[in-house]
Protein backbone atom coordinates (compact mmCIF):
# COMPACT_ATOMS: atom_id res chain seq x y z
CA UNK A 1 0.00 0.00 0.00
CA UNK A 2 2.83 2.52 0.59
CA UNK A 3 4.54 1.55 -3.05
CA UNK A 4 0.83 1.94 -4.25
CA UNK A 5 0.45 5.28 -2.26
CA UNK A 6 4.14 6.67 -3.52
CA UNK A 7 3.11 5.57 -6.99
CA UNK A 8 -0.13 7.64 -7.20
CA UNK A 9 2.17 10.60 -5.29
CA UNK A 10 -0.15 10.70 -2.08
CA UNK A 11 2.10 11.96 -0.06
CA UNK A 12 0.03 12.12 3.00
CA UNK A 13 -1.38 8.67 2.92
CA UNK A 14 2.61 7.29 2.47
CA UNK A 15 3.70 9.44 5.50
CA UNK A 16 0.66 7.75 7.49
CA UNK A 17 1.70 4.14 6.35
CA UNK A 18 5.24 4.69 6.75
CA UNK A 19 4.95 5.74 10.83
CA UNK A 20 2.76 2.63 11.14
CA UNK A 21 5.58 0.27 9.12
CA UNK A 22 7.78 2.33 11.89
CA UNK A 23 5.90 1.63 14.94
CA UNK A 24 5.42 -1.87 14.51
CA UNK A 25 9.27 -2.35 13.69
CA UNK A 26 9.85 -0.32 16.60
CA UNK A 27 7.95 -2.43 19.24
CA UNK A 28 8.99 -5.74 17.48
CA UNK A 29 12.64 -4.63 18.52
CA UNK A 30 10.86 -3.79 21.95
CA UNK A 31 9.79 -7.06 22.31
CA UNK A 32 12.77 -8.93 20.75
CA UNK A 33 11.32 -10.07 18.02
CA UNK A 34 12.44 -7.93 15.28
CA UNK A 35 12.52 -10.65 12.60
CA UNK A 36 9.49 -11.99 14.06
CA UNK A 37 6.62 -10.08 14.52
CA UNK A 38 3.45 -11.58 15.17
CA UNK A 39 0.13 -10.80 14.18
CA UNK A 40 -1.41 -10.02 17.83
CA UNK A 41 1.49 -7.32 18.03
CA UNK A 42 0.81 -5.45 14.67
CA UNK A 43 -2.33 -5.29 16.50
CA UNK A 44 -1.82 -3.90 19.53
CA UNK A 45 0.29 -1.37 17.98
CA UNK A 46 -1.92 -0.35 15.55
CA UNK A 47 -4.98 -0.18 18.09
CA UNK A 48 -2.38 1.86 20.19
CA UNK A 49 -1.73 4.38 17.14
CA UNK A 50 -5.52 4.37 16.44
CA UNK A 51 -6.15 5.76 19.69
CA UNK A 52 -3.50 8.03 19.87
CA UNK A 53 -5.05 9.71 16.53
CA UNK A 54 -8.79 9.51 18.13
CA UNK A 55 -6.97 11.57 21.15
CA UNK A 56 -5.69 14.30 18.55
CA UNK A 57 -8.54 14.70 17.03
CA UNK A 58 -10.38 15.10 20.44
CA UNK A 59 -7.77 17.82 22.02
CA UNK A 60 -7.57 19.64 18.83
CA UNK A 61 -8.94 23.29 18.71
CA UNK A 62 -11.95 23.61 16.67
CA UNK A 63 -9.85 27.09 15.20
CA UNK A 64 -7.51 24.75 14.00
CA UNK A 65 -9.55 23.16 11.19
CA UNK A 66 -6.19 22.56 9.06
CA UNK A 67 -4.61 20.47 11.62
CA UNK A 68 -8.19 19.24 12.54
CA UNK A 69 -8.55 18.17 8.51
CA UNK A 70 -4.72 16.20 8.50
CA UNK A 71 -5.71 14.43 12.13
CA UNK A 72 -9.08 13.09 10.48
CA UNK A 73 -6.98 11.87 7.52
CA UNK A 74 -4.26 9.94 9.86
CA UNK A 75 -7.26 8.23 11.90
CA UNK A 76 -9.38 7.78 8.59
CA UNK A 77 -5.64 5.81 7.30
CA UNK A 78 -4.87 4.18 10.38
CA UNK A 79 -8.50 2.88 10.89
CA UNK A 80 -8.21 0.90 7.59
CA UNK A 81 -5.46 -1.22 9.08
CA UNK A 82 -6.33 -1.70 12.38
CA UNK A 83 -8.50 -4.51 13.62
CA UNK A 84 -12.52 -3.57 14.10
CA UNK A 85 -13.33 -4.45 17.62
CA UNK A 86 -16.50 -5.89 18.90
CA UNK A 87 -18.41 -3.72 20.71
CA UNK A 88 -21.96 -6.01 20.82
CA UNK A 89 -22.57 -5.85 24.50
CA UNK A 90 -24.61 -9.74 24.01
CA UNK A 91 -21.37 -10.53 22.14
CA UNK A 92 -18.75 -9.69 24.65
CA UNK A 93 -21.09 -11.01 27.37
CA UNK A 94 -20.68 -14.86 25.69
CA UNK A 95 -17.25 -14.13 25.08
CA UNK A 96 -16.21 -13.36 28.85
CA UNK A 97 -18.76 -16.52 29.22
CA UNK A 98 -16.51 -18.36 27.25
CA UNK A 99 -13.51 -17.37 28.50
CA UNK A 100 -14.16 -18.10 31.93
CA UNK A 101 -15.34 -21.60 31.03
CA UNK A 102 -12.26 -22.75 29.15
CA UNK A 103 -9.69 -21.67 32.17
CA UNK A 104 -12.14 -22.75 34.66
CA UNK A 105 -12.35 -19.23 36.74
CA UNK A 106 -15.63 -18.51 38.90
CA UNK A 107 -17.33 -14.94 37.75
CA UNK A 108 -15.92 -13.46 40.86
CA UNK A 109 -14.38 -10.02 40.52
CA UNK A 110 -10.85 -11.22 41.60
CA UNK A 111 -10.85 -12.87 37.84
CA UNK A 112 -11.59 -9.61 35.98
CA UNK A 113 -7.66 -9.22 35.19
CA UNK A 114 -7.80 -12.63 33.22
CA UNK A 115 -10.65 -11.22 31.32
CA UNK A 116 -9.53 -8.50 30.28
CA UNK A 117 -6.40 -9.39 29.61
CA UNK A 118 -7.71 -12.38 27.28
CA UNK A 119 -10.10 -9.90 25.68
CA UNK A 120 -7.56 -7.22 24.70
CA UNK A 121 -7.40 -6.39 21.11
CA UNK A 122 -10.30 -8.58 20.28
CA UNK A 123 -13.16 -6.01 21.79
CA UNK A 124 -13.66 -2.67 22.55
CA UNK A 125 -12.03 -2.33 26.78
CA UNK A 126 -14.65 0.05 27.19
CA UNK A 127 -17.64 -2.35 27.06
CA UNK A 128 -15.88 -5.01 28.14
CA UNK A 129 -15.51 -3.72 31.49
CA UNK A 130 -18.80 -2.37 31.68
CA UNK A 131 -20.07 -5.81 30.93
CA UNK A 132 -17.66 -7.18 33.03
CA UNK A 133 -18.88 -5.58 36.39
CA UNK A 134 -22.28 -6.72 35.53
CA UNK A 135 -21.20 -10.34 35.09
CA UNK A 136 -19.13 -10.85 38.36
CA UNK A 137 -20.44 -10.91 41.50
């Protein structure tokens, strides 16, 4: 996509690609894995950029429209690549049902760490927690 992108001389879109080619290099060294990266990283780091574009959009001043215009473009980029989350309440619910069952936990709140922990990057942490607290006792 970033030959593609240079190709057709967009040279925003290559210059969103490129930091994400960066990042994910950068915490596959992190992690010492440089020459191998696995999936469940790109997408935690691509989640993590995600968000970190959602929160520049968010603390931007509306009487900065240009910058406001280039942050829509990164997230609009970056949201291409990242993984969609769930965010079906029901969903989650059999999800954290399923989780619990295959690792044998009671739904008691000292287990909430597991859950989220085996639920991160697959759903939106948001709901999950909400539906979380409503599952354990």
């Amino acid at each position: 996509d970033m030959i593609a992108a240079m190709k057709a001389g967009d040279k925003s879109r290559k210059e969103v690609i490129s930091s994400l080619v960066s990042a994910v290099k950068k915490a596959g060294i992190d992690n010492g894995c440089k020459d191998n990266i696995t999936e469940d990283l790109v997408a935690k780091v691509l989640l993590k950029e995600q968000k970190t574009a959602k929160e520049m959009i968010d603390t931007c001043p509306a009487s900065r429209e240009d910058l406001l215009e280039k942050y829509n473009y990164n997230y609009g980029v970056i949201s291409e690549y990242a993984p969609k989350l769930i965010t079906d309440p029901e969903e989650i619910k059999s999800m954290i049902v399923a989780t619990l069952n295959e690792q044998g936990l009671e739904p008691i709140k000292k287990n909430k760490g597991v859950i989220m922990k085996a639920l991160n990057g697959r759903a939106d942490m948001a709901v999950v927690n909400k539906v979380t607290g409503e599952i354990l006792a």
